[in-house]
PDB file of N, CA and C in Angstrom:
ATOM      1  N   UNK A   1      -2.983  -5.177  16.660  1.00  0.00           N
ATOM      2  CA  UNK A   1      -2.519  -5.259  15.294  1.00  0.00           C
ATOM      3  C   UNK A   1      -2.549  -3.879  14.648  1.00  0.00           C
ATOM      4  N   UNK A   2      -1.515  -3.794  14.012  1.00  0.00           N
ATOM      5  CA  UNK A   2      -0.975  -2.014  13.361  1.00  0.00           C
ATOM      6  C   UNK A   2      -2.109  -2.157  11.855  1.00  0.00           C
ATOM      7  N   UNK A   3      -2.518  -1.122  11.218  1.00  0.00           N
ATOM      8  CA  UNK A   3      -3.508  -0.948  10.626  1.00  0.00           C
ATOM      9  C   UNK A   3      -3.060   0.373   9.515  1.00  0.00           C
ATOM     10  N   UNK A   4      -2.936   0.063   8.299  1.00  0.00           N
ATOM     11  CA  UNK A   4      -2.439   1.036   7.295  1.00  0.00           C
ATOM     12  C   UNK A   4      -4.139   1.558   6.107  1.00  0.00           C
ATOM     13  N   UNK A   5      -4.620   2.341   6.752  1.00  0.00           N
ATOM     14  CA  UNK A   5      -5.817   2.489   5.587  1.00  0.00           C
ATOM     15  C   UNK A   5      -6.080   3.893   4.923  1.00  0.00           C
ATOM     16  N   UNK A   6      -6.703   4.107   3.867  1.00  0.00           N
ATOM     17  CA  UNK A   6      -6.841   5.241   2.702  1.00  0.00           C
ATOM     18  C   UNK A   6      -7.856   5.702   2.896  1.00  0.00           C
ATOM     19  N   UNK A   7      -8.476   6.523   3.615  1.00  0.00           N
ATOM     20  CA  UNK A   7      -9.990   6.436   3.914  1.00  0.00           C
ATOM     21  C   UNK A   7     -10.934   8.006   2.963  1.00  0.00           C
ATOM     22  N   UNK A   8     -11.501   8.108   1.629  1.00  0.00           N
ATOM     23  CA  UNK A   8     -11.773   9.024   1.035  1.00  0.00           C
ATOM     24  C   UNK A   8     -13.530   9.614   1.309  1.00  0.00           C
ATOM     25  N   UNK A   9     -13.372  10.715   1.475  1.00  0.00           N
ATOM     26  CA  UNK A   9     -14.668  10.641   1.969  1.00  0.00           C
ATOM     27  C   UNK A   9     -15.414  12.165   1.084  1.00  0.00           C
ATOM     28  N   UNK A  10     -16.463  11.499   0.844  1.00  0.00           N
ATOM     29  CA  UNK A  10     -17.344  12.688  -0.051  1.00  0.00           C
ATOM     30  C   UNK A  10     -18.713  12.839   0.340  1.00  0.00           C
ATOM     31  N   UNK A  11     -18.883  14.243  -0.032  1.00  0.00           N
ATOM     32  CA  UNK A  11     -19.974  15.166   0.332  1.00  0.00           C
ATOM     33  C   UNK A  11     -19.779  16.000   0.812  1.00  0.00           C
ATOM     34  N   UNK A  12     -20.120  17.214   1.422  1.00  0.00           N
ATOM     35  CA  UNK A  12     -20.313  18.403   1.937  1.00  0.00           C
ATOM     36  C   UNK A  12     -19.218  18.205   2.788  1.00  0.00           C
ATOM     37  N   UNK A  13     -17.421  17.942   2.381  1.00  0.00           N
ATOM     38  CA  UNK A  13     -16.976  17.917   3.266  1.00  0.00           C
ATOM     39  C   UNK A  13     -15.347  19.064   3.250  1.00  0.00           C
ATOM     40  N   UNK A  14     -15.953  19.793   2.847  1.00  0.00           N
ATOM     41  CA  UNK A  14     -14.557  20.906   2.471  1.00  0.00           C
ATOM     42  C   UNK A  14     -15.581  22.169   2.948  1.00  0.00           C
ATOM     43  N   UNK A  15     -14.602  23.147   3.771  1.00  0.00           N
ATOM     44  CA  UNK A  15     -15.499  24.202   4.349  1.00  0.00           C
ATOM     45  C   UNK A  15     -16.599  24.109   5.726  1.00  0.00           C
ATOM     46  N   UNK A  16     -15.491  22.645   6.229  1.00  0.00           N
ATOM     47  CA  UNK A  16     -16.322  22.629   7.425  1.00  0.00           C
ATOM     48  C   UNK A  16     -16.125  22.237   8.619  1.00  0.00           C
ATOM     49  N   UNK A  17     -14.744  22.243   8.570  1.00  0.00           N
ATOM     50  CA  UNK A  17     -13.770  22.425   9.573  1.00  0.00           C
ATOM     51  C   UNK A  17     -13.657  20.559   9.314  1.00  0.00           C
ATOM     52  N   UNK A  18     -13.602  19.913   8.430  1.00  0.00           N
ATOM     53  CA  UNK A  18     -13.448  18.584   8.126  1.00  0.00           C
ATOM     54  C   UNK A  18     -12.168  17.600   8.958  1.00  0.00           C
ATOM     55  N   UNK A  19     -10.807  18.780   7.982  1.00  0.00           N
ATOM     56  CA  UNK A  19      -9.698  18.516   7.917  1.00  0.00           C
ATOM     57  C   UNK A  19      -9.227  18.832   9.370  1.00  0.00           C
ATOM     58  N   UNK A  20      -9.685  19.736  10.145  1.00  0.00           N
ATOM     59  CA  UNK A  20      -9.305  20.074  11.374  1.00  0.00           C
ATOM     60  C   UNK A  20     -10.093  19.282  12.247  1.00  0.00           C
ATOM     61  N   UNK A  21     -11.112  18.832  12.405  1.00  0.00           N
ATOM     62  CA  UNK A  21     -11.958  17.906  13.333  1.00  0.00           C
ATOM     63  C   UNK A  21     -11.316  16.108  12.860  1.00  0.00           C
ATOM     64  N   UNK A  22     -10.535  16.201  11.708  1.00  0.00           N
ATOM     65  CA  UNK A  22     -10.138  14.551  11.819  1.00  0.00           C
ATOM     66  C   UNK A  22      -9.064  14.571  12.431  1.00  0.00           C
ATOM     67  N   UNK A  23      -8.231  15.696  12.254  1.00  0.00           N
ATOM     68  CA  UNK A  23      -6.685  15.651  12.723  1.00  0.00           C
ATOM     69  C   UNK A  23      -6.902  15.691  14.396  1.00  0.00           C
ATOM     70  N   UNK A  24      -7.745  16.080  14.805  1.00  0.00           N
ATOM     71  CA  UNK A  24      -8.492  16.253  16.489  1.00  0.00           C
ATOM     72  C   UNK A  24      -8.762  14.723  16.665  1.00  0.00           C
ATOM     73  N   UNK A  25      -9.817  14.399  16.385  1.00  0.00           N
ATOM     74  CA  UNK A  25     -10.123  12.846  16.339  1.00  0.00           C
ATOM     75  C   UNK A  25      -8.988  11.990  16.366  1.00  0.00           C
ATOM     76  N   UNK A  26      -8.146  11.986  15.016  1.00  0.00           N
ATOM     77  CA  UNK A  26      -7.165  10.900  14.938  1.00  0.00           C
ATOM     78  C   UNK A  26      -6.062  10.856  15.907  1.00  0.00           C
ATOM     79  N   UNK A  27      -5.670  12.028  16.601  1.00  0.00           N
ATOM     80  CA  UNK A  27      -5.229  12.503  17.860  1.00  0.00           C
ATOM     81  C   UNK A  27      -5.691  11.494  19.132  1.00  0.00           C
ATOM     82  N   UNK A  28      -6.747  12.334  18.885  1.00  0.00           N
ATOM     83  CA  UNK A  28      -7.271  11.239  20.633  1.00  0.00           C
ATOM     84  C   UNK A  28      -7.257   9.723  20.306  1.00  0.00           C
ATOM     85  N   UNK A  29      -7.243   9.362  18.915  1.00  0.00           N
ATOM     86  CA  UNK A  29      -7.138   7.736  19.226  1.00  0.00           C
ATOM     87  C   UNK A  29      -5.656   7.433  19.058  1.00  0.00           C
ATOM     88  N   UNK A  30      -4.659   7.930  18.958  1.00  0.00           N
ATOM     89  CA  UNK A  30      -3.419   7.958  18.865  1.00  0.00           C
ATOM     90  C   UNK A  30      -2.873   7.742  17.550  1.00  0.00           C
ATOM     91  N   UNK A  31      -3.640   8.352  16.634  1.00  0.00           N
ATOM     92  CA  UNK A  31      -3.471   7.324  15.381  1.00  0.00           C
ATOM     93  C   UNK A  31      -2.180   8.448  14.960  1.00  0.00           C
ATOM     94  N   UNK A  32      -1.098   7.918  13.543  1.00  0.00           N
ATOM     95  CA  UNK A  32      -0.946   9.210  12.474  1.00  0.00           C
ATOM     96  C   UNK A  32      -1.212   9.012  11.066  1.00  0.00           C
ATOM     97  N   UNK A  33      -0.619  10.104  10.717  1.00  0.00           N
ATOM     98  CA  UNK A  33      -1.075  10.124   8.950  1.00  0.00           C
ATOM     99  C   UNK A  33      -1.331  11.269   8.782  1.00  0.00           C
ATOM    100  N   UNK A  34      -2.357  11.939   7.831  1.00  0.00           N
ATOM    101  CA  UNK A  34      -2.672  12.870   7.364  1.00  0.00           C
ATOM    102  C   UNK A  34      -4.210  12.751   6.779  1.00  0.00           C
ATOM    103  N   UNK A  35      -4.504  14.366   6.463  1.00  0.00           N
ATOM    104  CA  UNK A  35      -5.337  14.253   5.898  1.00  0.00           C
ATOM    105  C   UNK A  35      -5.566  15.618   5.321  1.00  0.00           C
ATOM    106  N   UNK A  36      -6.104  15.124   3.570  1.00  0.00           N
ATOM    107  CA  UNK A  36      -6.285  16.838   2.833  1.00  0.00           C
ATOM    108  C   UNK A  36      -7.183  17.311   1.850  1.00  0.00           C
ATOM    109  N   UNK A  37      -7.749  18.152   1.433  1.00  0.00           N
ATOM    110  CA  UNK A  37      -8.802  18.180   0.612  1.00  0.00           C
ATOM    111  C   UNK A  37      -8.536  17.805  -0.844  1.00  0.00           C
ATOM    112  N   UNK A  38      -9.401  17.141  -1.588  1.00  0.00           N
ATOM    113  CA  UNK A  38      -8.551  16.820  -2.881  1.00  0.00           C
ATOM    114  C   UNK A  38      -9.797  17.977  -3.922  1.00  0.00           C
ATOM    115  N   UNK A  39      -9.189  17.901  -5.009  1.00  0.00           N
ATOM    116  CA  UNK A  39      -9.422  19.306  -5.487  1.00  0.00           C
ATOM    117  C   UNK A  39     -11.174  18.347  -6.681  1.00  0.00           C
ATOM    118  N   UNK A  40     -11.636  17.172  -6.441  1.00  0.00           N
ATOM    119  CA  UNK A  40     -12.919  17.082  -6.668  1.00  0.00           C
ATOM    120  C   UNK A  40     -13.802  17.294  -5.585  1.00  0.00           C
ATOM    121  N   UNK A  41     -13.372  18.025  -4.743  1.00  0.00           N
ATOM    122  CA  UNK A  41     -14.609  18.277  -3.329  1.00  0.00           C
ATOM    123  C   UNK A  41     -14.036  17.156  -2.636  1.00  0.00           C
ATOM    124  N   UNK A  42     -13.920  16.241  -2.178  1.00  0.00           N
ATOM    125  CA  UNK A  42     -13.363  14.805  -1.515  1.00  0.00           C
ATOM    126  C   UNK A  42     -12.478  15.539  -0.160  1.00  0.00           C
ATOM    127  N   UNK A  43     -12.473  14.596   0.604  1.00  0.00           N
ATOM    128  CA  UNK A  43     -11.271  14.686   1.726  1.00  0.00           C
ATOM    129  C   UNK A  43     -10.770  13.366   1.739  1.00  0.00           C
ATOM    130  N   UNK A  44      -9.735  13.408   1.916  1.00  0.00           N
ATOM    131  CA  UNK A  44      -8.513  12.317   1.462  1.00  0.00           C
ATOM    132  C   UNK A  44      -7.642  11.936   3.167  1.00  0.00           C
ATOM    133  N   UNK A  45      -7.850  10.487   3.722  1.00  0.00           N
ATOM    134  CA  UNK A  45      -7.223  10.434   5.053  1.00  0.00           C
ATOM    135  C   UNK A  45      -6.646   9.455   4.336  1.00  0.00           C
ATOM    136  N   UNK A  46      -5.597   9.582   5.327  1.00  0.00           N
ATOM    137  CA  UNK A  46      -4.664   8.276   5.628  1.00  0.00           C
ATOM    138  C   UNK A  46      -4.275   8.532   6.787  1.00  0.00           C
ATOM    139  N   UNK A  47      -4.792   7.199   7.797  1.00  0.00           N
ATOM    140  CA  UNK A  47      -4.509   6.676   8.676  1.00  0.00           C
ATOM    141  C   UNK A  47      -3.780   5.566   8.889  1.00  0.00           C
ATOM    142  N   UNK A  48      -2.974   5.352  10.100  1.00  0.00           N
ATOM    143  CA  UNK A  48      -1.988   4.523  10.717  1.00  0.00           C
ATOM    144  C   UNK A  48      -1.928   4.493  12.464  1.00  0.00           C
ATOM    145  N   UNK A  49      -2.011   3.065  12.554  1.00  0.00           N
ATOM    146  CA  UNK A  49      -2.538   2.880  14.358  1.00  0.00           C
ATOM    147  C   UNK A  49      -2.719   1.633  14.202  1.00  0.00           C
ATOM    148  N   UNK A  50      -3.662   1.801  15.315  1.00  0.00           N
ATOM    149  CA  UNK A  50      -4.072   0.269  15.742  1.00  0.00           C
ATOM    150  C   UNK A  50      -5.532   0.063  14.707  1.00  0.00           C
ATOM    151  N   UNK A  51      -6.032  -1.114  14.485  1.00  0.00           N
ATOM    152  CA  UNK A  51      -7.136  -1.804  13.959  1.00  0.00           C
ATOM    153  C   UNK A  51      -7.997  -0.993  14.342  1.00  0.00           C
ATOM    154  N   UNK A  52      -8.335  -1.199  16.574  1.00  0.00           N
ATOM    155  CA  UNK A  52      -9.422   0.005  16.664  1.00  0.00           C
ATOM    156  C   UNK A  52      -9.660   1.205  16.585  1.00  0.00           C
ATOM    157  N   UNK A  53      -8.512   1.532  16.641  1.00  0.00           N
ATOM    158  CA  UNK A  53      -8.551   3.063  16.839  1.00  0.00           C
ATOM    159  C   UNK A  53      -8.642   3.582  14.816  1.00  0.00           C
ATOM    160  N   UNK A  54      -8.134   2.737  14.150  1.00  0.00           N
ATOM    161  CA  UNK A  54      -8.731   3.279  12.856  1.00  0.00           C
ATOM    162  C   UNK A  54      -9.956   3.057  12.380  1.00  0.00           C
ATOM    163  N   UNK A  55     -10.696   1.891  12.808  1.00  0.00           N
ATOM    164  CA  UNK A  55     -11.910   1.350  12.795  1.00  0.00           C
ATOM    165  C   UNK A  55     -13.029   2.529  13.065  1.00  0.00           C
ATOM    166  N   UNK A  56     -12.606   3.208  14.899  1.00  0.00           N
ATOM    167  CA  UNK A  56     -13.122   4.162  14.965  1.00  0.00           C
ATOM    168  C   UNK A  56     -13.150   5.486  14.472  1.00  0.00           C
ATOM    169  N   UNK A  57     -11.924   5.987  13.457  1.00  0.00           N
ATOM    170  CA  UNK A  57     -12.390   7.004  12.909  1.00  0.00           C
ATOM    171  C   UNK A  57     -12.619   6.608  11.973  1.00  0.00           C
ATOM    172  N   UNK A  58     -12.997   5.426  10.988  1.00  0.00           N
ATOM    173  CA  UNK A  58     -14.065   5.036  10.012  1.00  0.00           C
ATOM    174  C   UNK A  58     -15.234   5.069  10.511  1.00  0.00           C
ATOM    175  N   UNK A  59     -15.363   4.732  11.446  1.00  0.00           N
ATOM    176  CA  UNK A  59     -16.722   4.782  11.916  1.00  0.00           C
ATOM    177  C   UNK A  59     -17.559   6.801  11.964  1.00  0.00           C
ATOM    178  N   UNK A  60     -16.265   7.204  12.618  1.00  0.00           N
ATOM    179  CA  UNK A  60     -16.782   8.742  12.908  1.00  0.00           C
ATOM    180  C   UNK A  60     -17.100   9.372  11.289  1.00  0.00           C
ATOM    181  N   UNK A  61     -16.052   9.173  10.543  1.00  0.00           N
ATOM    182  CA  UNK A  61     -16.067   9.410   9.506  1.00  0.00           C
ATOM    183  C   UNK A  61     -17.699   9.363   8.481  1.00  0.00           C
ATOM    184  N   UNK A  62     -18.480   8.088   8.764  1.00  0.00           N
ATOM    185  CA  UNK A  62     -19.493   7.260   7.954  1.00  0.00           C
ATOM    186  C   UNK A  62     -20.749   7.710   8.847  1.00  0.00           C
ATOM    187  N   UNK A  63     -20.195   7.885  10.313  1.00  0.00           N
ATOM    188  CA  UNK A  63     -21.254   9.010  10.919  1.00  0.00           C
ATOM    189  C   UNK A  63     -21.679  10.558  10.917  1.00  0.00           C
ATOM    190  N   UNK A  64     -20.775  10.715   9.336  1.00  0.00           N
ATOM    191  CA  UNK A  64     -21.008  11.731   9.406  1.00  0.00           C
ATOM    192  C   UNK A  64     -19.812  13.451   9.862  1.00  0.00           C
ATOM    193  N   UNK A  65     -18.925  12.995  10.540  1.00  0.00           N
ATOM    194  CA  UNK A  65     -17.798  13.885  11.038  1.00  0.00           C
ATOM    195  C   UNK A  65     -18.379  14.881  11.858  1.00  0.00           C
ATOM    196  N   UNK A  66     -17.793  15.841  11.683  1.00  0.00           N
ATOM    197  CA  UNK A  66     -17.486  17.392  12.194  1.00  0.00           C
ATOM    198  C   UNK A  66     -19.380  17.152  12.341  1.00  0.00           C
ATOM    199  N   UNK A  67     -19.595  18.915  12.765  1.00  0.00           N
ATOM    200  CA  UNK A  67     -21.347  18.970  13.010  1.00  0.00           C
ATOM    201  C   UNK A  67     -21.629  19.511  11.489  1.00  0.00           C
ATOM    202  N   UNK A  68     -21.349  20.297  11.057  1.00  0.00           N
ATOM    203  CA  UNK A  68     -21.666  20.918   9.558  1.00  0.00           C
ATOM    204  C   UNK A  68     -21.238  20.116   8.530  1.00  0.00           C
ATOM    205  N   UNK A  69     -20.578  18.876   8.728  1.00  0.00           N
ATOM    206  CA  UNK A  69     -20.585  18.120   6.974  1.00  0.00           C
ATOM    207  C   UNK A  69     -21.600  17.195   7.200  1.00  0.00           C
ATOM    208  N   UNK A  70     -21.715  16.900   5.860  1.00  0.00           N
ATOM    209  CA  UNK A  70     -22.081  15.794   5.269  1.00  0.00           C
ATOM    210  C   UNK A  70     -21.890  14.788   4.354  1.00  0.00           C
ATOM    211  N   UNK A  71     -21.681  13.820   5.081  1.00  0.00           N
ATOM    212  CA  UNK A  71     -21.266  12.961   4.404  1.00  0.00           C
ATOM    213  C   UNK A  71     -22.124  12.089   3.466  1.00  0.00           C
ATOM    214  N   UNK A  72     -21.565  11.607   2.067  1.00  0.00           N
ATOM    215  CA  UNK A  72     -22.704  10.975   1.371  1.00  0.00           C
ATOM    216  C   UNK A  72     -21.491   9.610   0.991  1.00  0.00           C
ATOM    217  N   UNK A  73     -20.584   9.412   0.579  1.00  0.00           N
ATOM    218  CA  UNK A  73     -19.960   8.003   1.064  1.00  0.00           C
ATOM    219  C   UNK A  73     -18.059   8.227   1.308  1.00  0.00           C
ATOM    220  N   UNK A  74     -18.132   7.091   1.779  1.00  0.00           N
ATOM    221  CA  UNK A  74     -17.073   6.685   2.158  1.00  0.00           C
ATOM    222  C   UNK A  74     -16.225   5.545   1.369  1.00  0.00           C
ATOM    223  N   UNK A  75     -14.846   5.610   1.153  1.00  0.00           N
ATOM    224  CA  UNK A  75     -14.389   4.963   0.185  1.00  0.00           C
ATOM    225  C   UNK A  75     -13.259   4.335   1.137  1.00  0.00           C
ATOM    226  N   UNK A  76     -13.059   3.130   1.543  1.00  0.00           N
ATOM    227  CA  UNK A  76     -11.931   2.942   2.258  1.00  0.00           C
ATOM    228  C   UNK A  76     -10.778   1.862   1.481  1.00  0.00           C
ATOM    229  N   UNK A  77      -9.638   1.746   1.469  1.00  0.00           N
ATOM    230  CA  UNK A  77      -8.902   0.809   1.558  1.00  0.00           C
ATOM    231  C   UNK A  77      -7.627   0.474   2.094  1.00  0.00           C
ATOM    232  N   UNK A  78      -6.853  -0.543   2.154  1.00  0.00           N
ATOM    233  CA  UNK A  78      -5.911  -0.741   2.892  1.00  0.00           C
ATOM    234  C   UNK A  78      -4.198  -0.020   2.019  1.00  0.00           C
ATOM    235  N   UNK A  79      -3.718   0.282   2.330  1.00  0.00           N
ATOM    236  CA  UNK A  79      -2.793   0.744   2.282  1.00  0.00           C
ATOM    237  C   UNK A  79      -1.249   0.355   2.803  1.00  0.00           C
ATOM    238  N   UNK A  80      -0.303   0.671   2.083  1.00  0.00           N
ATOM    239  CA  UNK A  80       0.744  -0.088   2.672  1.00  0.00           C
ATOM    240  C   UNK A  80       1.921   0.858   3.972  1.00  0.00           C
ATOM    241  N   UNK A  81       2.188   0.607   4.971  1.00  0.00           N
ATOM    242  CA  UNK A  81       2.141   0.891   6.625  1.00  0.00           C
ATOM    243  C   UNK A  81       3.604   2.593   6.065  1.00  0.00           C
ATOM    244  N   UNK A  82       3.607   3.171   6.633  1.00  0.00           N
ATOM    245  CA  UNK A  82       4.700   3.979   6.753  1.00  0.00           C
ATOM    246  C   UNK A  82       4.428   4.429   8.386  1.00  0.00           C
ATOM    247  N   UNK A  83       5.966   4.679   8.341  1.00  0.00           N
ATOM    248  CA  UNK A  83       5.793   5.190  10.125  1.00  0.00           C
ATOM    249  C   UNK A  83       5.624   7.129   9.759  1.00  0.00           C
ATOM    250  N   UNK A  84       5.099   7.163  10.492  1.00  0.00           N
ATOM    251  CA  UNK A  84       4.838   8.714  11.460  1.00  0.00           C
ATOM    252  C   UNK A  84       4.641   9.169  12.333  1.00  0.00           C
ATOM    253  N   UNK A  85       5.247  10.155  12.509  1.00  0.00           N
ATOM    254  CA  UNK A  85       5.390  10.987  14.211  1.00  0.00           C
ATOM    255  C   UNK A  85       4.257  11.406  14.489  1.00  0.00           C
ATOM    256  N   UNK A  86       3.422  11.696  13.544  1.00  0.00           N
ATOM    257  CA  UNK A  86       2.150  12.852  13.857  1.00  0.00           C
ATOM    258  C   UNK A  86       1.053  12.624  12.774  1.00  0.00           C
ATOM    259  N   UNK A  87      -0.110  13.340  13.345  1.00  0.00           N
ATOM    260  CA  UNK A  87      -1.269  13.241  12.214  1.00  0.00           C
ATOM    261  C   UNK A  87      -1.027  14.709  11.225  1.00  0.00           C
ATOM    262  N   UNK A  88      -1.572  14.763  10.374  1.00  0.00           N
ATOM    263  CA  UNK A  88      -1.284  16.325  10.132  1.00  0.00           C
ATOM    264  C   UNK A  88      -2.001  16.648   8.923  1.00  0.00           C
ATOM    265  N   UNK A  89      -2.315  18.113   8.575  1.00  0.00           N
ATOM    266  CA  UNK A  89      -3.109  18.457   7.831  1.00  0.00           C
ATOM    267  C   UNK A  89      -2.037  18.822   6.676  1.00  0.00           C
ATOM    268  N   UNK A  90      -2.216  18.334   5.770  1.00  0.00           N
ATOM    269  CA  UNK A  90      -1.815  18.508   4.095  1.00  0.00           C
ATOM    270  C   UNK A  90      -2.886  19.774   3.403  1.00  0.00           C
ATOM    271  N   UNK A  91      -2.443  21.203   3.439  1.00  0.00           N
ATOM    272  CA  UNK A  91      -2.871  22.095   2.628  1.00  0.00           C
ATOM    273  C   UNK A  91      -2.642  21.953   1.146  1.00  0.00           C
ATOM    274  N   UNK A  92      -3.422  21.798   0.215  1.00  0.00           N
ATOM    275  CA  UNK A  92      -2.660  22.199  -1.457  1.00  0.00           C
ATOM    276  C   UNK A  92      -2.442  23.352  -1.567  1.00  0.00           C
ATOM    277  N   UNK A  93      -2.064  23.797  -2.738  1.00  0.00           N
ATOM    278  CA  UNK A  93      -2.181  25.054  -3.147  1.00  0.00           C
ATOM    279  C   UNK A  93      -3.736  25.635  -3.754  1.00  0.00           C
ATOM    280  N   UNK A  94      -4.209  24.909  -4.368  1.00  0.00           N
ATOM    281  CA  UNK A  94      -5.362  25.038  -4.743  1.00  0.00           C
ATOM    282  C   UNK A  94      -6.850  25.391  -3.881  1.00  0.00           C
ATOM    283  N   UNK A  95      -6.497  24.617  -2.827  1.00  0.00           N
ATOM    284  CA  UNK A  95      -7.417  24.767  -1.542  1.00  0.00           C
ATOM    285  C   UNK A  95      -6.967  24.601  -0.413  1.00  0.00           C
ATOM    286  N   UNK A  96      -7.742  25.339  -0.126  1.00  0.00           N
ATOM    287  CA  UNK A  96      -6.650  25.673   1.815  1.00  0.00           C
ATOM    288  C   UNK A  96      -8.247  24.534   2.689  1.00  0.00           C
TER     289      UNK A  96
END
């Protein structure tokens, strides 16, 4: 079953190779979507895949991520499905 979710995640998670260790992750589970820093400190995913394979980067996510963040919570919800070719990192202008 295909799986559309918003997954926001806060704490120590900008400046720590966040955005580049999910787009790695969401990779190996085949997932796509994106993911980008939002300008209250937050990292902002959206994922698209299968049930498990998004399950599991909620899971990686709530464990904590990359080796240098920290995570203090996780905000998830469902979202409505768009197709994509790829996972990919969303730079702002504000923060790289």
């Amino acid at each position: 079953m295909k799986t559309a979710t918003k997954i926001q995640v806060y704490g120590k998670v900008q400046g720590v190779w966040f955005r580049a260790s999910t787009q790695s992750r969401a990779r190996e589970l085949a997932l796509t979507g994106s993911v980008q820093n939002n300008s209250d400190g937050s990292v902002l995913i959206y994922a698209y895949g299968s049930s498990d394979s998004v399950q599991q980067l909620k899971a990686w996510c709530e464990a904590g991520g990359p080796p240098h963040a920290h995570v203090d919570q996780v905000i998830v919800e469902d979202v409505e499905w768009q197709k994509l070719d790829d996972f990919i990192i969303i730079r702002s202008n504000n923060r790289s």
